[in-house]
N, C-alpha and C. Protein backbone atom coordinates (compact mmCIF):
# COMPACT_ATOMS: atom_id res chain seq x y z
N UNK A 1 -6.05 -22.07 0.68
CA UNK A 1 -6.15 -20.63 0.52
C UNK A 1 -7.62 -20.24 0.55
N UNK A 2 -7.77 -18.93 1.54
CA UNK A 2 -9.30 -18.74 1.15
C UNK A 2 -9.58 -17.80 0.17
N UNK A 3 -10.66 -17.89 -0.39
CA UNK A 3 -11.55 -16.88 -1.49
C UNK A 3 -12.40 -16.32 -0.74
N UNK A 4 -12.86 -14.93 -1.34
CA UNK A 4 -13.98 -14.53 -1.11
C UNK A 4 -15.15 -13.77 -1.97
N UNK A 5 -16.36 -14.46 -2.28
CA UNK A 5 -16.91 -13.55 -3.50
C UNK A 5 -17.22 -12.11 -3.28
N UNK A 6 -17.45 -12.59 -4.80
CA UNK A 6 -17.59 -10.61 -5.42
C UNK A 6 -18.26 -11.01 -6.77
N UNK A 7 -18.56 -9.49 -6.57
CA UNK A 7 -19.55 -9.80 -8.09
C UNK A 7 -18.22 -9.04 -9.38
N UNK A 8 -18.33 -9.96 -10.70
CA UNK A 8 -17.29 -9.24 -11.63
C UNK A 8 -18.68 -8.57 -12.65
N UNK A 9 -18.69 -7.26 -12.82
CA UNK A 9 -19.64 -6.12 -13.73
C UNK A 9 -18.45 -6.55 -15.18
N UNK A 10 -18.91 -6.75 -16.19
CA UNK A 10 -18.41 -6.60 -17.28
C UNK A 10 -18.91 -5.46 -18.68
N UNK A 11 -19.02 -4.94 -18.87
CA UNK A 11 -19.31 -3.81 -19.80
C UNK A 11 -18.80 -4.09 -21.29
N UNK A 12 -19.55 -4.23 -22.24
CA UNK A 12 -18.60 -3.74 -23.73
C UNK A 12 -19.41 -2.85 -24.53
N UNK A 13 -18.60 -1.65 -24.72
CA UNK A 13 -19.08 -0.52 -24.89
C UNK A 13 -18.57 0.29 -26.27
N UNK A 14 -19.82 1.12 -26.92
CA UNK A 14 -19.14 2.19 -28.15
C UNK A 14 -17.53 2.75 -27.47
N UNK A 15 -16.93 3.74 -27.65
CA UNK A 15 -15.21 4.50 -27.95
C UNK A 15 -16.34 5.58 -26.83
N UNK A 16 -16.85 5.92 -27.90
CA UNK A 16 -17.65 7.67 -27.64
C UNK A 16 -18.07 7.55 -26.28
N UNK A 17 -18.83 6.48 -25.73
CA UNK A 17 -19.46 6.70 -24.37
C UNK A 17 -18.15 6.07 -23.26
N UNK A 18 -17.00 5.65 -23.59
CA UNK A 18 -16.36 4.89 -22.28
C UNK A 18 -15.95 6.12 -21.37
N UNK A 19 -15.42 7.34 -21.90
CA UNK A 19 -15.03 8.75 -21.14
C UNK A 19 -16.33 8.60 -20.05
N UNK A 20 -17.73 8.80 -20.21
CA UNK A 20 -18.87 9.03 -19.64
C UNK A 20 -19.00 8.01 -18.53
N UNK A 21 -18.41 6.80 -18.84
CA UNK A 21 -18.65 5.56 -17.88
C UNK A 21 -17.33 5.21 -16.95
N UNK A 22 -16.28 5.79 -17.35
CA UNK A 22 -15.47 5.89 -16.59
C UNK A 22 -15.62 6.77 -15.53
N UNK A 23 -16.23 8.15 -15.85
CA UNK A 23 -16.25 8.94 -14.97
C UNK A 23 -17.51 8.88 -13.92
N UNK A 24 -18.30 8.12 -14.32
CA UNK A 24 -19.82 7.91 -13.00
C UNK A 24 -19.22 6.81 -12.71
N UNK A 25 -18.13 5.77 -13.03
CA UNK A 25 -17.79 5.08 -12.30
C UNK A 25 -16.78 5.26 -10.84
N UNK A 26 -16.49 6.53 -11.61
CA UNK A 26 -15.24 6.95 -10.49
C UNK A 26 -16.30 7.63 -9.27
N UNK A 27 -17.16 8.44 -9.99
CA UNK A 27 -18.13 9.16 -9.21
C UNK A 27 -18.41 8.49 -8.25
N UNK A 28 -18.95 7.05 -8.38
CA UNK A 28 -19.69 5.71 -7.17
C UNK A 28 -18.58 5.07 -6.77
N UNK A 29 -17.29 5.60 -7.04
CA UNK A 29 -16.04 5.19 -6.18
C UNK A 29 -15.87 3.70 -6.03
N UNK A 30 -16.13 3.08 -7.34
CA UNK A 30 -15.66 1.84 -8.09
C UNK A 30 -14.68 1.77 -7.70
N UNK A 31 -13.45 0.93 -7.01
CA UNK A 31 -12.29 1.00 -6.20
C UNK A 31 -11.82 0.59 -7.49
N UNK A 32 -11.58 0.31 -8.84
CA UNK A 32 -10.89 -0.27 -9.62
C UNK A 32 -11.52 -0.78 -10.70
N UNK A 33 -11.06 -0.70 -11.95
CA UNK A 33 -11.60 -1.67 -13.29
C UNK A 33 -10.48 -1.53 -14.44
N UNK A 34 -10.72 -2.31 -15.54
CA UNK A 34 -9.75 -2.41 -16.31
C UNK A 34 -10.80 -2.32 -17.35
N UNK A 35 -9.69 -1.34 -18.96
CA UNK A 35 -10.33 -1.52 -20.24
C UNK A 35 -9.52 -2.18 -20.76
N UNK A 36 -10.17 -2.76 -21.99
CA UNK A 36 -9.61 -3.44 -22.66
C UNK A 36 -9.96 -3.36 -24.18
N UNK A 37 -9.09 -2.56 -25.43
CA UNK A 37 -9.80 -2.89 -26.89
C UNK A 37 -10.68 -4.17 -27.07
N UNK A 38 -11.56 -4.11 -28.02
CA UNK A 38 -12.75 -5.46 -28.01
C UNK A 38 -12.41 -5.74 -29.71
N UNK A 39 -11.83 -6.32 -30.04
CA UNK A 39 -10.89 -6.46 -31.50
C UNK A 39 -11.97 -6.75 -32.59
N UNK A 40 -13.24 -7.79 -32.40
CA UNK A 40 -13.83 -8.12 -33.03
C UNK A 40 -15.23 -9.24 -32.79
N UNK A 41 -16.22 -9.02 -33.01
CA UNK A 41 -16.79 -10.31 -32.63
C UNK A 41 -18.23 -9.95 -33.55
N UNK A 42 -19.22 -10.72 -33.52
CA UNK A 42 -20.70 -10.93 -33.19
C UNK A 42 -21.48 -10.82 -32.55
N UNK A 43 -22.78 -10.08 -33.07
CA UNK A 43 -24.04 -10.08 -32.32
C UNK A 43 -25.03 -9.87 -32.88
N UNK A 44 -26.46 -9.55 -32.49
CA UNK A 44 -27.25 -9.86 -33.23
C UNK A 44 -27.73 -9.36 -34.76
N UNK A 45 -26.74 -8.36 -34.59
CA UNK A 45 -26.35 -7.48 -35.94
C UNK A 45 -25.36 -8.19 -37.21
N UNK A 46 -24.99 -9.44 -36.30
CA UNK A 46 -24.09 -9.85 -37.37
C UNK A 46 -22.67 -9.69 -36.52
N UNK A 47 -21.16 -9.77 -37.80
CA UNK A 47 -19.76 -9.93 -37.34
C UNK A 47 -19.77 -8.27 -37.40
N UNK A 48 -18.46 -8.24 -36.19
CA UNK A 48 -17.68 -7.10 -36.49
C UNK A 48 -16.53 -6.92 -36.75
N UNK A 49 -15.70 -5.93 -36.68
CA UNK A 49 -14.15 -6.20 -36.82
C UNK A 49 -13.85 -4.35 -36.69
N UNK A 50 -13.09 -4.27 -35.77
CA UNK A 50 -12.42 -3.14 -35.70
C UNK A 50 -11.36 -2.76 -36.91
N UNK A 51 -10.90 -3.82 -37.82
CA UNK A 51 -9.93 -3.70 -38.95
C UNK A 51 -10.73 -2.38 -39.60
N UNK A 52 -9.67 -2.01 -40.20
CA UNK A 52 -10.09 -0.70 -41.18
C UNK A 52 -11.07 0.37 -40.26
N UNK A 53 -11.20 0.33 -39.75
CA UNK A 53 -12.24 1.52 -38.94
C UNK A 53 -11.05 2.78 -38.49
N UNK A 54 -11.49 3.58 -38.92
CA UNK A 54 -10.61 5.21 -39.27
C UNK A 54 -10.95 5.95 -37.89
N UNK A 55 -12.34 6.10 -37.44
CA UNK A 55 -12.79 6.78 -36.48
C UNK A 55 -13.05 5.98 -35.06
N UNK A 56 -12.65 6.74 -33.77
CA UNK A 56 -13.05 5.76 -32.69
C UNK A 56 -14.70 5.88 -32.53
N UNK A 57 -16.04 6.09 -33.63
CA UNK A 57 -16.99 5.96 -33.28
C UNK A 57 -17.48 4.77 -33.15
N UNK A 58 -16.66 3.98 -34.04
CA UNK A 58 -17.43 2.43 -34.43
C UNK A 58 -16.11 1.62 -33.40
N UNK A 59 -15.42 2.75 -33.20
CA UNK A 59 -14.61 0.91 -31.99
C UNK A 59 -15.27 0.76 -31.11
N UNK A 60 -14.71 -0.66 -30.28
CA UNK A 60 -15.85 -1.18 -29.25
C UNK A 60 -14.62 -1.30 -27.82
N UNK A 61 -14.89 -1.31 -26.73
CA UNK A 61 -14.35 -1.48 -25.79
C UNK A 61 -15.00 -2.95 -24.42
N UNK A 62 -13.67 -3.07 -23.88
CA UNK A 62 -14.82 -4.13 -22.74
C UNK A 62 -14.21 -3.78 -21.23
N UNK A 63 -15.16 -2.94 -20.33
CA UNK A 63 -14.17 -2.43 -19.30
C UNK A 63 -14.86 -4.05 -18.23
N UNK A 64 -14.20 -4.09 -17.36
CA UNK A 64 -14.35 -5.07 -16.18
C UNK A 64 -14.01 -4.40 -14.91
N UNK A 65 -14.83 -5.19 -13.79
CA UNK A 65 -15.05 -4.46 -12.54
C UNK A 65 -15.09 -5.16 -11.43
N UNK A 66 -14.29 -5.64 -10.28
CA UNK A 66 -15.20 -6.63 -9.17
C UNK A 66 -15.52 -5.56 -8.39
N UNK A 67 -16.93 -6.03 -7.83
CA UNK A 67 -17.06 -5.17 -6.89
C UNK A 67 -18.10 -5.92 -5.26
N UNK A 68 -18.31 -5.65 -4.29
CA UNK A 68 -19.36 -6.23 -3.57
C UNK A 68 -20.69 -6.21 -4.05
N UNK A 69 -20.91 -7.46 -3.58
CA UNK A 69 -22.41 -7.46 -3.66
C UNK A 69 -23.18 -6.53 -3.45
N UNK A 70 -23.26 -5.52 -2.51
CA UNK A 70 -24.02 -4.66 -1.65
C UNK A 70 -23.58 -3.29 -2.97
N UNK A 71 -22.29 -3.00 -3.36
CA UNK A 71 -22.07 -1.75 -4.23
C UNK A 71 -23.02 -1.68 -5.59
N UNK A 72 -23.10 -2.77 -6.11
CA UNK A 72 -23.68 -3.52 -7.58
C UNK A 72 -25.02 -2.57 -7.85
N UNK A 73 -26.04 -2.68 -7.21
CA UNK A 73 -27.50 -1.82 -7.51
C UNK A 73 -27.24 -0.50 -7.84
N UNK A 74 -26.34 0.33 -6.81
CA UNK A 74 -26.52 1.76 -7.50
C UNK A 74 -25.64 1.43 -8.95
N UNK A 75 -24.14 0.98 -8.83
CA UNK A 75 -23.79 1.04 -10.50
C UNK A 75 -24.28 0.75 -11.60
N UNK A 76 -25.02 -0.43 -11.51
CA UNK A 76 -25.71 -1.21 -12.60
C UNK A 76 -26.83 -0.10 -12.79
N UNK A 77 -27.62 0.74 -11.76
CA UNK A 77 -28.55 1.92 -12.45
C UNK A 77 -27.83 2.86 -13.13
N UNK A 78 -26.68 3.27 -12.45
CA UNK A 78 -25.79 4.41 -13.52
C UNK A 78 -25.85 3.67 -15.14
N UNK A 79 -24.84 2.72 -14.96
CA UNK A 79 -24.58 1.86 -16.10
C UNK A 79 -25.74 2.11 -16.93
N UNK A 80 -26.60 1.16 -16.48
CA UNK A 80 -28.04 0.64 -17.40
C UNK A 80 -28.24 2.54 -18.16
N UNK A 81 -28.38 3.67 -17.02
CA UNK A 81 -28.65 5.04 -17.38
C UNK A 81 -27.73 5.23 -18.97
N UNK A 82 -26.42 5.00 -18.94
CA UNK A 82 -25.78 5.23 -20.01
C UNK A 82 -25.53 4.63 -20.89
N UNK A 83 -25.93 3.23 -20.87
CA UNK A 83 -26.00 2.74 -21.89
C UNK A 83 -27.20 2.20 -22.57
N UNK A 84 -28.43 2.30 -22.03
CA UNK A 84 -29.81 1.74 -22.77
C UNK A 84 -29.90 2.48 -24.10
N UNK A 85 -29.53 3.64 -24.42
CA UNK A 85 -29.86 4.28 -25.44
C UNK A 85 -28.53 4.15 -26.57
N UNK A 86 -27.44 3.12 -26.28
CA UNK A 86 -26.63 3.15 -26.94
C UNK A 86 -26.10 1.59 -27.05
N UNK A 87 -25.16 1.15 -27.65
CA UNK A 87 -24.47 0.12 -28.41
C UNK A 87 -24.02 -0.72 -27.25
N UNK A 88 -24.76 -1.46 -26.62
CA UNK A 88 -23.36 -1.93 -24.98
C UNK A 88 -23.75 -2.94 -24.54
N UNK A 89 -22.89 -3.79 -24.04
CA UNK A 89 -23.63 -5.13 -23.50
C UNK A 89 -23.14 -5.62 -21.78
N UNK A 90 -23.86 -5.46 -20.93
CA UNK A 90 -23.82 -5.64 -19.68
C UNK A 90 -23.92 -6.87 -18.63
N UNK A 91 -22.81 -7.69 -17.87
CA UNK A 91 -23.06 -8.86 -17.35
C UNK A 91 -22.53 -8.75 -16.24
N UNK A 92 -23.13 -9.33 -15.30
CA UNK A 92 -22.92 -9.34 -13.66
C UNK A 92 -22.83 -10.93 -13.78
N UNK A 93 -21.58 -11.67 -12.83
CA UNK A 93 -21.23 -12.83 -12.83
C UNK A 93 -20.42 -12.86 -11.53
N UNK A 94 -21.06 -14.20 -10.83
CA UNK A 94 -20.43 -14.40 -9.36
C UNK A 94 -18.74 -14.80 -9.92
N UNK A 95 -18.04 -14.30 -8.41
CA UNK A 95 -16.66 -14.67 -9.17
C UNK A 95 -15.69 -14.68 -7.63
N UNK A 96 -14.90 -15.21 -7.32
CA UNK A 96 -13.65 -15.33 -5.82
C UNK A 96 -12.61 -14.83 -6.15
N UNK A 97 -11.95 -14.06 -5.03
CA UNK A 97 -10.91 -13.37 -5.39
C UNK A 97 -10.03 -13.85 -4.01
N UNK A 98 -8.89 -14.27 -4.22
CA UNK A 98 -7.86 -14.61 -3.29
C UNK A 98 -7.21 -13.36 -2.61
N UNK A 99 -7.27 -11.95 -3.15
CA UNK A 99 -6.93 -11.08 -2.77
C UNK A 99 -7.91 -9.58 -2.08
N UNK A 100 -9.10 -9.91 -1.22
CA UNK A 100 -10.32 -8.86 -1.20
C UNK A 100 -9.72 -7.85 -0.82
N UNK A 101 -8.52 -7.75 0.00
CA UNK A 101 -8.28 -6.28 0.13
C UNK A 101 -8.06 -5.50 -0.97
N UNK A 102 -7.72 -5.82 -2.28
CA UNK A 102 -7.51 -5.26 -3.16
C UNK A 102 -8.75 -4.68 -4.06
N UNK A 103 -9.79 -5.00 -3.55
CA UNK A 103 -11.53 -4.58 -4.00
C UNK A 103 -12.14 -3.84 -2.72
């Protein structure tokens, strides 16, 4: 079977800003991504845990993205734009997809 790469954008992001990043993502006509609740983890702040949290300010999200190589520069400037000033952690990772028409 053949593969073909792509780059996978991974995002984990505040509640408050994913509306904002969904929509400049749609804007640069991101053919597709998935969110996903981010339940709990660590960082350099220490543990977290979505348990007990009342408000979606403090939940965390993790959206994912494949996209071409060549698309990656303008998003990652949007991206980087909306999230440097806020809570988010950003990774670009080579990755094959058995299915490219679907990206």
């Amino acid at each position: 079977m053949d593969t073909t790469p792509k780059k996978r954008l991974e995002i984990v992001i505040e509640a408050p800003v994913l509306d904002r990043l969904c929509r400049r993502l749609d804007q640069l006509k991101v053919s597709g991504y998935t969110v996903m609740p981010a339940v709990s983890g660590r960082g350099k702040n220490g543990s977290w845990s979505r348990k007990g949290e009342i408000s979606e300010s403090q939940r965390m999200f993790v959206l994912f993205a494949v996209l071409d190589d060549k698309d990656l520069p303008p998003v990652l400037d949007e991206v980087y734009a909306l999230v440097s000033s806020q809570i988010g952690i950003v990774t670009v990772s080579n990755v094959e997809v058995i299915r490219a028409d679907h990206f």
